[in-house]
C-alpha atoms as a PDB file:
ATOM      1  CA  UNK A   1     -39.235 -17.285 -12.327  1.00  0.00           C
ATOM      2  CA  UNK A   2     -40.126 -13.959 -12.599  1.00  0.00           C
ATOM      3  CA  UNK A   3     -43.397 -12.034 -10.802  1.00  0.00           C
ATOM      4  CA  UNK A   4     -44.998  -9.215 -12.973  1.00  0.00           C
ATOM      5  CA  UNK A   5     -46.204  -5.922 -10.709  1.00  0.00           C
ATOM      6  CA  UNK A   6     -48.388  -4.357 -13.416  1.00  0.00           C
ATOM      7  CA  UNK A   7     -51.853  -5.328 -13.355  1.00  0.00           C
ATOM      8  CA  UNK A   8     -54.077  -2.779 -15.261  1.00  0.00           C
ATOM      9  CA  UNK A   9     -53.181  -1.864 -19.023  1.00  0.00           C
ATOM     10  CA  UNK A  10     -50.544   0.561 -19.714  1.00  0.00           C
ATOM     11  CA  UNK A  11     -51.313   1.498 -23.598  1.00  0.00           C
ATOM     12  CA  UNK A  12     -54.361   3.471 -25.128  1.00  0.00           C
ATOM     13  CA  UNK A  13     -55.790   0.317 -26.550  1.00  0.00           C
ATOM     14  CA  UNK A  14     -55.771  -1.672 -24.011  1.00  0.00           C
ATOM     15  CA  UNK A  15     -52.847  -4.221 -23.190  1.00  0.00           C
ATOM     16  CA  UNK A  16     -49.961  -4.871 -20.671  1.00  0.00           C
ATOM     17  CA  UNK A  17     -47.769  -4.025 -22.918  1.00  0.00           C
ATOM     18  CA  UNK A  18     -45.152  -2.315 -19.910  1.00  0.00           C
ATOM     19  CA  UNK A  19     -43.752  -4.714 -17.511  1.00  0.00           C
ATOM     20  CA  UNK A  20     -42.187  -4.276 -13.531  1.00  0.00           C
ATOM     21  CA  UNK A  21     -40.375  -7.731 -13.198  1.00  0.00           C
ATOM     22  CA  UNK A  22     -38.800  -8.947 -10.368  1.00  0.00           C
ATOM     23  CA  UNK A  23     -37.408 -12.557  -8.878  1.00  0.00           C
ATOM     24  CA  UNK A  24     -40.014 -14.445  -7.722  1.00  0.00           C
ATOM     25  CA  UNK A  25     -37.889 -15.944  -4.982  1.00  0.00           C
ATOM     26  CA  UNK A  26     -38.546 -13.955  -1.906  1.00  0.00           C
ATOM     27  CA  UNK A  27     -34.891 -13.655  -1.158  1.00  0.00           C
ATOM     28  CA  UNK A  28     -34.107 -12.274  -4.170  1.00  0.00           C
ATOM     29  CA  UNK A  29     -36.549 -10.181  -5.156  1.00  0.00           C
ATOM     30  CA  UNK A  30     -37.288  -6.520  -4.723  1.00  0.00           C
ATOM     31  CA  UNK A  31     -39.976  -5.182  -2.386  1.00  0.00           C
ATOM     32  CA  UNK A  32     -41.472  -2.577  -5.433  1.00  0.00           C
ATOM     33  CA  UNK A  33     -44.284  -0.514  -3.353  1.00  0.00           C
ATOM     34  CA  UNK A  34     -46.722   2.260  -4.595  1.00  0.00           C
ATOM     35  CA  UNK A  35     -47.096   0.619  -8.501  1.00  0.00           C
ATOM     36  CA  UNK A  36     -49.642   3.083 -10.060  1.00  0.00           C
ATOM     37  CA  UNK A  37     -50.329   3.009 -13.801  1.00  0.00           C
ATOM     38  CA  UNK A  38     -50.627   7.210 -15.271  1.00  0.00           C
ATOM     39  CA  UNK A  39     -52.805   7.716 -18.151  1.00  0.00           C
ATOM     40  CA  UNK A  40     -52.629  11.368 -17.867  1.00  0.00           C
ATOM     41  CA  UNK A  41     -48.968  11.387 -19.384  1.00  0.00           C
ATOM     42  CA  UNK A  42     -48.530  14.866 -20.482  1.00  0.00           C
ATOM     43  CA  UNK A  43     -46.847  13.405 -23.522  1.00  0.00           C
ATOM     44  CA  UNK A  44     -48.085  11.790 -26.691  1.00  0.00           C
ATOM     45  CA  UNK A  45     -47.320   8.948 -26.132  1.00  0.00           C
ATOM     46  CA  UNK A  46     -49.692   6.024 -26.414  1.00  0.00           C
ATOM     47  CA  UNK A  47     -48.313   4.171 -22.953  1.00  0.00           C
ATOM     48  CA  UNK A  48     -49.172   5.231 -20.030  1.00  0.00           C
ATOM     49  CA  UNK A  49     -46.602   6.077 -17.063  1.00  0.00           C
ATOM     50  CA  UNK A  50     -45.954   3.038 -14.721  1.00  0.00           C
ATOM     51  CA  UNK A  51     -44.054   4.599 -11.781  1.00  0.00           C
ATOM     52  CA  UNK A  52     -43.302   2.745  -8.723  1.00  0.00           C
ATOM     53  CA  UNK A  53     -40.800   2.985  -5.401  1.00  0.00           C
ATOM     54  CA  UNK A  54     -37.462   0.632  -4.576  1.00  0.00           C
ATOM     55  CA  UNK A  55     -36.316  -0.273  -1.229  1.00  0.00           C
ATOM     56  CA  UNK A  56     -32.406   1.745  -0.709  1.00  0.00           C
ATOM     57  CA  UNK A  57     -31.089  -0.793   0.998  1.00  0.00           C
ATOM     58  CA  UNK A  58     -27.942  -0.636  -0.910  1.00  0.00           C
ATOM     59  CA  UNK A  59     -25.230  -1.961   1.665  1.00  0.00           C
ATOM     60  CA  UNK A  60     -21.943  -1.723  -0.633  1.00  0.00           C
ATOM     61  CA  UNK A  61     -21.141   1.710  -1.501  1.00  0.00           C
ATOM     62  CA  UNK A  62     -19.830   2.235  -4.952  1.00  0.00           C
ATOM     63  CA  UNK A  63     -16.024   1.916  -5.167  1.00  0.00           C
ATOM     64  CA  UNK A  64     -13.508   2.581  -7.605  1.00  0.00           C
ATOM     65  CA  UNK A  65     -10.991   0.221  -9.081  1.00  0.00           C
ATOM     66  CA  UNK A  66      -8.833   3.052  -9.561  1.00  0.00           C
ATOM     67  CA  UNK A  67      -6.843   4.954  -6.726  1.00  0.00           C
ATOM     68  CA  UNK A  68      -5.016   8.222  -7.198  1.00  0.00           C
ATOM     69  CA  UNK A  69      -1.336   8.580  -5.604  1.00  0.00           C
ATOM     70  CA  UNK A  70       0.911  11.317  -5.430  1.00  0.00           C
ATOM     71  CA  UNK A  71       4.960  10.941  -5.778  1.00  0.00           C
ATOM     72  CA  UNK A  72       8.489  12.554  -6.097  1.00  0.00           C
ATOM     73  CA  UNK A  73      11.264  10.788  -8.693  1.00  0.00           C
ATOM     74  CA  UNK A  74      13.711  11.792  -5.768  1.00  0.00           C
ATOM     75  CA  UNK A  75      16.366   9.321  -7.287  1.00  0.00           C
ATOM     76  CA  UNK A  76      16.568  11.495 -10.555  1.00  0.00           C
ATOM     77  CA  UNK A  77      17.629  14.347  -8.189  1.00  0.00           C
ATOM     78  CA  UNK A  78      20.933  15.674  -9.090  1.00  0.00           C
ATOM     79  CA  UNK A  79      22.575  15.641  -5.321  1.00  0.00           C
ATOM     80  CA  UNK A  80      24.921  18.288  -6.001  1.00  0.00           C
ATOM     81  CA  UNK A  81      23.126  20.626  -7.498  1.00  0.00           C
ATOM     82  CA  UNK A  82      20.285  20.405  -5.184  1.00  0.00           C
ATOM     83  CA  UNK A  83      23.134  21.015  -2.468  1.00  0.00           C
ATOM     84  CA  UNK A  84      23.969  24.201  -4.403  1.00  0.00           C
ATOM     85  CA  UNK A  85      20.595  25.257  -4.187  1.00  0.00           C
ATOM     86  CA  UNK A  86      19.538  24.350  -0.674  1.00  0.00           C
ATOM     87  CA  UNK A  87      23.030  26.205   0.660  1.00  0.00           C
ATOM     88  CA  UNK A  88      21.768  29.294  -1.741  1.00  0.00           C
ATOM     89  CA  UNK A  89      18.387  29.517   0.029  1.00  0.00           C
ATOM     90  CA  UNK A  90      19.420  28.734   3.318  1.00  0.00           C
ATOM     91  CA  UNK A  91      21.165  31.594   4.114  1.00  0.00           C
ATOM     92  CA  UNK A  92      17.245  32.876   4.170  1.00  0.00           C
ATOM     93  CA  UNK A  93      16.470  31.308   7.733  1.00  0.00           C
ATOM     94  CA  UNK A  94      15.111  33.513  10.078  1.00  0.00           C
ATOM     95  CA  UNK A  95      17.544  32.863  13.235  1.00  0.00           C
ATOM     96  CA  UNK A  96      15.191  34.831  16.014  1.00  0.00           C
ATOM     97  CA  UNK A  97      13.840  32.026  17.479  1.00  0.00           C
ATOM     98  CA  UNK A  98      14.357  28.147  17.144  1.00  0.00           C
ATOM     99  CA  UNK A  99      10.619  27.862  15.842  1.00  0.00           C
ATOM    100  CA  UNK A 100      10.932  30.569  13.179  1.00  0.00           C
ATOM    101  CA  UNK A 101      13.970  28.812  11.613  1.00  0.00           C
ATOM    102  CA  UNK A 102      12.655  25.226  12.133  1.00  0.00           C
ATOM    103  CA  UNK A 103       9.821  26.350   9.966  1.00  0.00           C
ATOM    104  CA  UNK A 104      11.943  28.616   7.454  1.00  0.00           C
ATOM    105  CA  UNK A 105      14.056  25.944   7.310  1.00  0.00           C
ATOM    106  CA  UNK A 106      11.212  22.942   6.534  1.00  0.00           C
ATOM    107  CA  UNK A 107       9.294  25.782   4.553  1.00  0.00           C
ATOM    108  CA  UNK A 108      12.885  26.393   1.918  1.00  0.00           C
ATOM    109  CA  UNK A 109      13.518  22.986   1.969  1.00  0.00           C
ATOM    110  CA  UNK A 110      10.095  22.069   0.695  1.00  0.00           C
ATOM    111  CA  UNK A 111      10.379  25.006  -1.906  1.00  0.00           C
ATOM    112  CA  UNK A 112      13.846  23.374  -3.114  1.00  0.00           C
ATOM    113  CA  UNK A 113      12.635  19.751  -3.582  1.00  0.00           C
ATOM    114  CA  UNK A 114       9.800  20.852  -5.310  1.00  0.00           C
ATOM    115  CA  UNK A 115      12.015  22.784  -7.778  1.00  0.00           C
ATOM    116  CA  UNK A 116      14.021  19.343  -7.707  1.00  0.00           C
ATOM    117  CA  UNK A 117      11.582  16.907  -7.841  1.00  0.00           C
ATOM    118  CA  UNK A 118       8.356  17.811  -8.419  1.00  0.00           C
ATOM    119  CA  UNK A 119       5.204  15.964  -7.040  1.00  0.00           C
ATOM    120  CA  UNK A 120       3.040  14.008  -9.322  1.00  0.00           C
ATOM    121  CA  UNK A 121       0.169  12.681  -9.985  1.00  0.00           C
ATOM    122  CA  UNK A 122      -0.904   9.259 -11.277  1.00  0.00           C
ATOM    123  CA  UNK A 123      -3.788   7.211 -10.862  1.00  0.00           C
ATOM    124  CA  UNK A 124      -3.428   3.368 -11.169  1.00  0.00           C
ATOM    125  CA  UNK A 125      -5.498   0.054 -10.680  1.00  0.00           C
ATOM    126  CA  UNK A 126      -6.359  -0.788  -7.090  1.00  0.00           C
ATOM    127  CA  UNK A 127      -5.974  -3.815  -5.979  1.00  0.00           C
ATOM    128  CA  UNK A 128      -9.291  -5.961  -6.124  1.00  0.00           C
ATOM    129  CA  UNK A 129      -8.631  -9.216  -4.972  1.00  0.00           C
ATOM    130  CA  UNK A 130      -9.351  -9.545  -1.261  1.00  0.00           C
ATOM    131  CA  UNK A 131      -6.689 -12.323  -0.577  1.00  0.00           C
ATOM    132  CA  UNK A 132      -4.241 -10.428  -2.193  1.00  0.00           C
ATOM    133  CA  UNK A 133      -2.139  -8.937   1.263  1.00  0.00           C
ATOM    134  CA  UNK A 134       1.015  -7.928   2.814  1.00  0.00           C
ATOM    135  CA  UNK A 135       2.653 -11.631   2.666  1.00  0.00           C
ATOM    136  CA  UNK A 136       2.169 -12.216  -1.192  1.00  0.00           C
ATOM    137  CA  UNK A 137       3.492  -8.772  -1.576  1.00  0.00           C
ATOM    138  CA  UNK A 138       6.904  -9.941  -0.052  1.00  0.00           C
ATOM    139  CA  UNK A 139       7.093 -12.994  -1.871  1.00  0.00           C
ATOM    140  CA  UNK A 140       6.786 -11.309  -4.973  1.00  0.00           C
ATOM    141  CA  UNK A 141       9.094  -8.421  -4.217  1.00  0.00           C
ATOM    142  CA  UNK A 142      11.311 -10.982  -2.931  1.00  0.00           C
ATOM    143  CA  UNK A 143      10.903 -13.096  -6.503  1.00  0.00           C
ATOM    144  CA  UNK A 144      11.459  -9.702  -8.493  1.00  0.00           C
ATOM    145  CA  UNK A 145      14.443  -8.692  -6.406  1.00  0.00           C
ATOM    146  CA  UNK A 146      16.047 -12.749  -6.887  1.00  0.00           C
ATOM    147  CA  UNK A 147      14.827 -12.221 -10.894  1.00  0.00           C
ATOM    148  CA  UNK A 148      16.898  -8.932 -11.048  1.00  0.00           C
ATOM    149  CA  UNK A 149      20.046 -10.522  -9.629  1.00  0.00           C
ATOM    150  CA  UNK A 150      20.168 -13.514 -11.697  1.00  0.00           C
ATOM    151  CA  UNK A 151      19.896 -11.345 -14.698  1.00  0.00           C
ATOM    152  CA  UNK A 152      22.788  -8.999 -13.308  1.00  0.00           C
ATOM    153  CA  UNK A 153      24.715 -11.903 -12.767  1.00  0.00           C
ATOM    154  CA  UNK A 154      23.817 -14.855 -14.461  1.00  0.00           C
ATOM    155  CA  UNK A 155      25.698 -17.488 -12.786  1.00  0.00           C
ATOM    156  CA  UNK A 156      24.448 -20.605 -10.874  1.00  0.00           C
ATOM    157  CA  UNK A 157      23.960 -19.144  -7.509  1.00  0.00           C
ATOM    158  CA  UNK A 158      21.671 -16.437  -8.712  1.00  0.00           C
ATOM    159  CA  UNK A 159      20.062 -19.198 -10.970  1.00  0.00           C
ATOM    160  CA  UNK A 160      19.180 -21.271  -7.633  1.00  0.00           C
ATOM    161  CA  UNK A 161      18.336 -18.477  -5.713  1.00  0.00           C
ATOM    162  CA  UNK A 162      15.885 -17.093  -8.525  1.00  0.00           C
ATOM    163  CA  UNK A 163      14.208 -20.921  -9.173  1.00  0.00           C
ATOM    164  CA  UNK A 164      13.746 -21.008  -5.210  1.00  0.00           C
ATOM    165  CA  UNK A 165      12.176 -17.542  -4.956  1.00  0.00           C
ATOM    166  CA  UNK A 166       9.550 -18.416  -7.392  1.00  0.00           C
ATOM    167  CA  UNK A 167       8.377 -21.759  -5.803  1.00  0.00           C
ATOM    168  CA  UNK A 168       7.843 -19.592  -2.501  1.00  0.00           C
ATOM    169  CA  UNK A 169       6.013 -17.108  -4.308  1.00  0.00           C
ATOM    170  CA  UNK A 170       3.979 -19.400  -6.161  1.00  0.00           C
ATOM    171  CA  UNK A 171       3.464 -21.686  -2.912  1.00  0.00           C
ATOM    172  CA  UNK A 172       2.715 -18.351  -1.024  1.00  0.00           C
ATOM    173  CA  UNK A 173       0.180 -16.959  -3.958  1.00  0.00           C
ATOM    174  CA  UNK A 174      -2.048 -20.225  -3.878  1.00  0.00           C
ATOM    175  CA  UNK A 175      -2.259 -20.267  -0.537  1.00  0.00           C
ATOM    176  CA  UNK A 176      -3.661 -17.319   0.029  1.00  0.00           C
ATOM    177  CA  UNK A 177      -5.438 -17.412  -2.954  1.00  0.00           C
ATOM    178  CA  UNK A 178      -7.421 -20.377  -1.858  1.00  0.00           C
END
């Protein structure tokens, strides 16, 4: 059941006609303090203002599903000419001191794989299941890696290996999952 908060009338012609519900079981219910029923408005409206205070007690901040991550394609880097370019630049280095051409060196490097491979961007899903952890990411990574083999090679071996990864991972999953 539900408990009502508002005792006095709330419209111009009398009437409870505006409602503060909340659980009736003590547990579940919200502690609403400092109910007061406005006719003074300042509108023209014919209900009166019900205001009232809530508890924050909120214990669970607000997350996102969503998480942003940042990335290079460094295997679409052309090796050679990012050589070229990294023994173009490098004749740059400042050689006074071993610090100055550490951070020369770091600082054209960075420039270089940037020109490369630029970073990105992306956001994606987060993961949301709580059970969901490091072991049932090997299993599947380990099922994926199997899957891509067999269908490289499609021969018996792969076949086995493949049909074996997929009971572990599915043996693996459950478990954690319950």
């Amino acid at each position: 059941g539900f408990k009502q908060h508002v005792s006095r009338p709330t419209h111009i012609a009398g009437g409870i006609l505006d409602l503060v519900l909340t659980a009736e079981n003590t547990c579940d219910s919200l502690d609403i303090t400092d109910l007061v029923v406005d006719s003074d408005t300042g509108t023209t409206s014919d209900h009166h203002l019900v205001s009232f205070l809530l508890p924050q007690e909120f214990t669970e901040p607000i997350t996102s599903n969503y998480e942003t991550i940042y990335y290079r394609e460094t295997a679409k880097i052309d090796i050679e000419v990012f050589r070229q370019d990294l023994a173009l630049e490098i004749n740059r280095v400042n050689v006074s001191s071993v610090e100055k051409a550490t951070d020369d060196f770091i600082s054209i490097l960075g420039a270089v794989l940037e020109q490369h491979a630029p970073l990105k961007k992306t956001t994606i899903k987060s993961n949301v299941n709580p059970w969901w952890n490091q072991r049932c990411r090997e299993a599947r990574n380990k099922r994926r890696k199997a899957e891509r083999q067999y269908l490289k090679n499609k021969c018996r071996e792969t076949s086995d290996l493949y049909r074996e990864a997929r009971i572990d991972a599915a043996i693996i999953i459950n478990q954690e999952r319950n």
